[in-house]
Protein backbone atom coordinates (compact mmCIF):
# COMPACT_ATOMS: atom_id res chain seq x y z
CA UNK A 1 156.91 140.18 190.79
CA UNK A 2 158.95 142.01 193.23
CA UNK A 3 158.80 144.81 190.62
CA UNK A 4 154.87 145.15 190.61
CA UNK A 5 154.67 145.64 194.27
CA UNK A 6 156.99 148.42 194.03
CA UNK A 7 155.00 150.12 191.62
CA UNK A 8 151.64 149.27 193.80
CA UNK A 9 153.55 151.10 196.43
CA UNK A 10 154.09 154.00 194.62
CA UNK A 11 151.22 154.15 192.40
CA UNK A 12 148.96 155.39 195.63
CA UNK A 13 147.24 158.49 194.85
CA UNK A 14 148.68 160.89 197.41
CA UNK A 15 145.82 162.60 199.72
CA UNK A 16 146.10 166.69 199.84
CA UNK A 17 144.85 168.02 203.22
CA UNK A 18 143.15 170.89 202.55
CA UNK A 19 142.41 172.10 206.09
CA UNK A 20 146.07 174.48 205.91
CA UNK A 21 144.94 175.72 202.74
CA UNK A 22 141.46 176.67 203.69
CA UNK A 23 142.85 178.11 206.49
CA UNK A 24 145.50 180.68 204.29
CA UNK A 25 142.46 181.23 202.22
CA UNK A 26 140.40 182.59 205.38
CA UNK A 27 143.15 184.92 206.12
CA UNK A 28 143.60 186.04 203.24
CA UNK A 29 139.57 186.73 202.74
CA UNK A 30 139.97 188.31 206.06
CA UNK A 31 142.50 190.95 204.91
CA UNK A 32 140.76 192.29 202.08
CA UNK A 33 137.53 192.36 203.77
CA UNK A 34 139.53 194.69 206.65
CA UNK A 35 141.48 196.69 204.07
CA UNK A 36 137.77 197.17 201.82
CA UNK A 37 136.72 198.62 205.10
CA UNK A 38 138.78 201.25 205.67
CA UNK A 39 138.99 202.24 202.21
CA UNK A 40 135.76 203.05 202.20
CA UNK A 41 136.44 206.70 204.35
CA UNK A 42 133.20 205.80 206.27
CA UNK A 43 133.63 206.11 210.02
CA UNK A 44 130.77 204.73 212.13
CA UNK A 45 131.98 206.06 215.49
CA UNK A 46 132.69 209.73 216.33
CA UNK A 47 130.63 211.06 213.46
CA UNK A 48 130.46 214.89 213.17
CA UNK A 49 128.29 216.15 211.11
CA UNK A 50 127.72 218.80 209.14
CA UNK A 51 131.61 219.76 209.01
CA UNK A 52 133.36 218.57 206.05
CA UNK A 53 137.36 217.99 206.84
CA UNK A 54 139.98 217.57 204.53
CA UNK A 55 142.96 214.64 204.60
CA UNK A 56 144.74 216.93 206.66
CA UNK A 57 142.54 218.21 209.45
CA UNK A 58 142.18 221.56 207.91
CA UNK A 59 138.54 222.84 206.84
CA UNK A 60 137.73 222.97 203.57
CA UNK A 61 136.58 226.18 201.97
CA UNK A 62 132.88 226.27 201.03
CA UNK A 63 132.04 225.61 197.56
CA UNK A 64 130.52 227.85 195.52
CA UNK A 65 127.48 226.57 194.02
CA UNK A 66 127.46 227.36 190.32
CA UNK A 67 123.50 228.11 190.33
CA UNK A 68 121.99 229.95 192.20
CA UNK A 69 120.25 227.51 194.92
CA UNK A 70 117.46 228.87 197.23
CA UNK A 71 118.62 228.57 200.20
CA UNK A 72 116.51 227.34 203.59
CA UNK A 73 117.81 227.82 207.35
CA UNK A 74 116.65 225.63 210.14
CA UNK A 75 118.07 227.00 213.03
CA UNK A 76 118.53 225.43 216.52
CA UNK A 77 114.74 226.47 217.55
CA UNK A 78 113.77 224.30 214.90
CA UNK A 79 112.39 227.54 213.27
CA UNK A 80 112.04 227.26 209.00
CA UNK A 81 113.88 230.32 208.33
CA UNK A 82 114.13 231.99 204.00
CA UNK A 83 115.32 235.36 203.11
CA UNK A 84 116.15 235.67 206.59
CA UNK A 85 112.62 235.76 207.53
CA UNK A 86 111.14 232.58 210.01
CA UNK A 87 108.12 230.76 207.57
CA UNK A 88 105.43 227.86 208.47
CA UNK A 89 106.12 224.90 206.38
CA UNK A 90 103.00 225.81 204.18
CA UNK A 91 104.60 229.10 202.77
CA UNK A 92 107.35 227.21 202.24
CA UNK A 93 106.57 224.39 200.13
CA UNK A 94 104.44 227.19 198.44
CA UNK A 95 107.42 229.43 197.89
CA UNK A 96 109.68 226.14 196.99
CA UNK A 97 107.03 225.02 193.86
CA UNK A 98 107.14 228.68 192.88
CA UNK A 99 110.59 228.67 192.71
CA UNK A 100 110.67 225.67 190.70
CA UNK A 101 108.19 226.27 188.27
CA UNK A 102 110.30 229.27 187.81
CA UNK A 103 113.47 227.55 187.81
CA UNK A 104 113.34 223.83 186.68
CA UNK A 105 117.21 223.65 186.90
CA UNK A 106 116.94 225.25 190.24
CA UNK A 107 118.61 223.56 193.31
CA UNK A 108 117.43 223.93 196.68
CA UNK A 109 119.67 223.67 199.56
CA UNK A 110 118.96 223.15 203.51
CA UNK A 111 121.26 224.96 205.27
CA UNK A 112 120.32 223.32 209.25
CA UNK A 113 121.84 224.39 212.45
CA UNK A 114 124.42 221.79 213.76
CA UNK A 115 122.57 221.27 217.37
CA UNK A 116 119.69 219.89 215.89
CA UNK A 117 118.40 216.46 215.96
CA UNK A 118 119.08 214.22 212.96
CA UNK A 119 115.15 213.68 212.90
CA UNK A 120 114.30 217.06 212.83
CA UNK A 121 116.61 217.60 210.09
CA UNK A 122 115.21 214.59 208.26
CA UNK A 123 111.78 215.07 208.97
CA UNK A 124 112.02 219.08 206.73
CA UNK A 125 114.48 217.19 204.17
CA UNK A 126 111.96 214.42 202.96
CA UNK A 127 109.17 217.09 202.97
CA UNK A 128 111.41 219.28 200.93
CA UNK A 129 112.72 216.05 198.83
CA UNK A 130 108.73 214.97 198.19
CA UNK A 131 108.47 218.88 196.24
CA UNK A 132 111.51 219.03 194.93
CA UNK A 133 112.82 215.42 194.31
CA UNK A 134 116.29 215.38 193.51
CA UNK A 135 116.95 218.58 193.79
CA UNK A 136 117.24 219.18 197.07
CA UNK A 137 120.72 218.62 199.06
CA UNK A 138 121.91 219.63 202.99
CA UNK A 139 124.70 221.97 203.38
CA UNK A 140 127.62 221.28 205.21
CA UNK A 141 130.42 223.90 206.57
């Protein structure tokens, strides 16, 4: 008999706490989530755009565009500016469908002055997106 209770004993099913595990598996979750973050290159604070920098702090060169783009200003006045000539948004989107009937691989490419408003910007790029769909980018130095 003496030999059963042992076994009673030590036949209890032992109990795992699983607060200390949950709690390595938070921090770990944690990490990646921090890591993810800053892998991502996105900054939210102290965003400057329109200049492109490289890993180093240097500038990067400007690419050169292997088609030829047509090329839109919008400078600080908020003037529409092609062919170095200021146009009303009607002669624009006039001159932008001719130039892609014209071209259908064309590219058009926004080219806006770095004091302006983000709306402002936005505002000509949909209009400009809505003729030309995807084919219309923003340049950056």
């Amino acid at each position: 008999m003496r030999s059963r209770r042992r076994r009673q004993v030590n036949a209890q099913v032992p109990e795992v706490n699983l607060v200390p595990m949950m709690d390595v598996l938070m921090t770990v979750l944690t990490f990646f989530i921090i890591i993810s973050m800053s892998l991502t290159g996105q900054q939210l604070l102290n965003v400057r755009l329109p200049q492109s920098v490289t890993d180093d702090g240097a500038t990067e060169e400007p690419q050169v565009m292997q088609v030829d783009a047509l090329v839109v200003g919008l400078d600080r006045d908020g003037n529409m500016l092609l062919d170095s000539e200021t146009i009303t948004l009607n002669q624009l989107s006039q001159r932008v469908r001719t130039y892609f009937a014209q071209n259908p691989n064309g590219r058009l490419v926004l080219k806006a002055d770095r004091e302006l408003t983000y709306s402002q910007v936005s505002g000509l790029l949909t209009d400009l997106r809505a003729i030309g769909g995807n084919r219309v980018s923003l340049a950056v130095e």
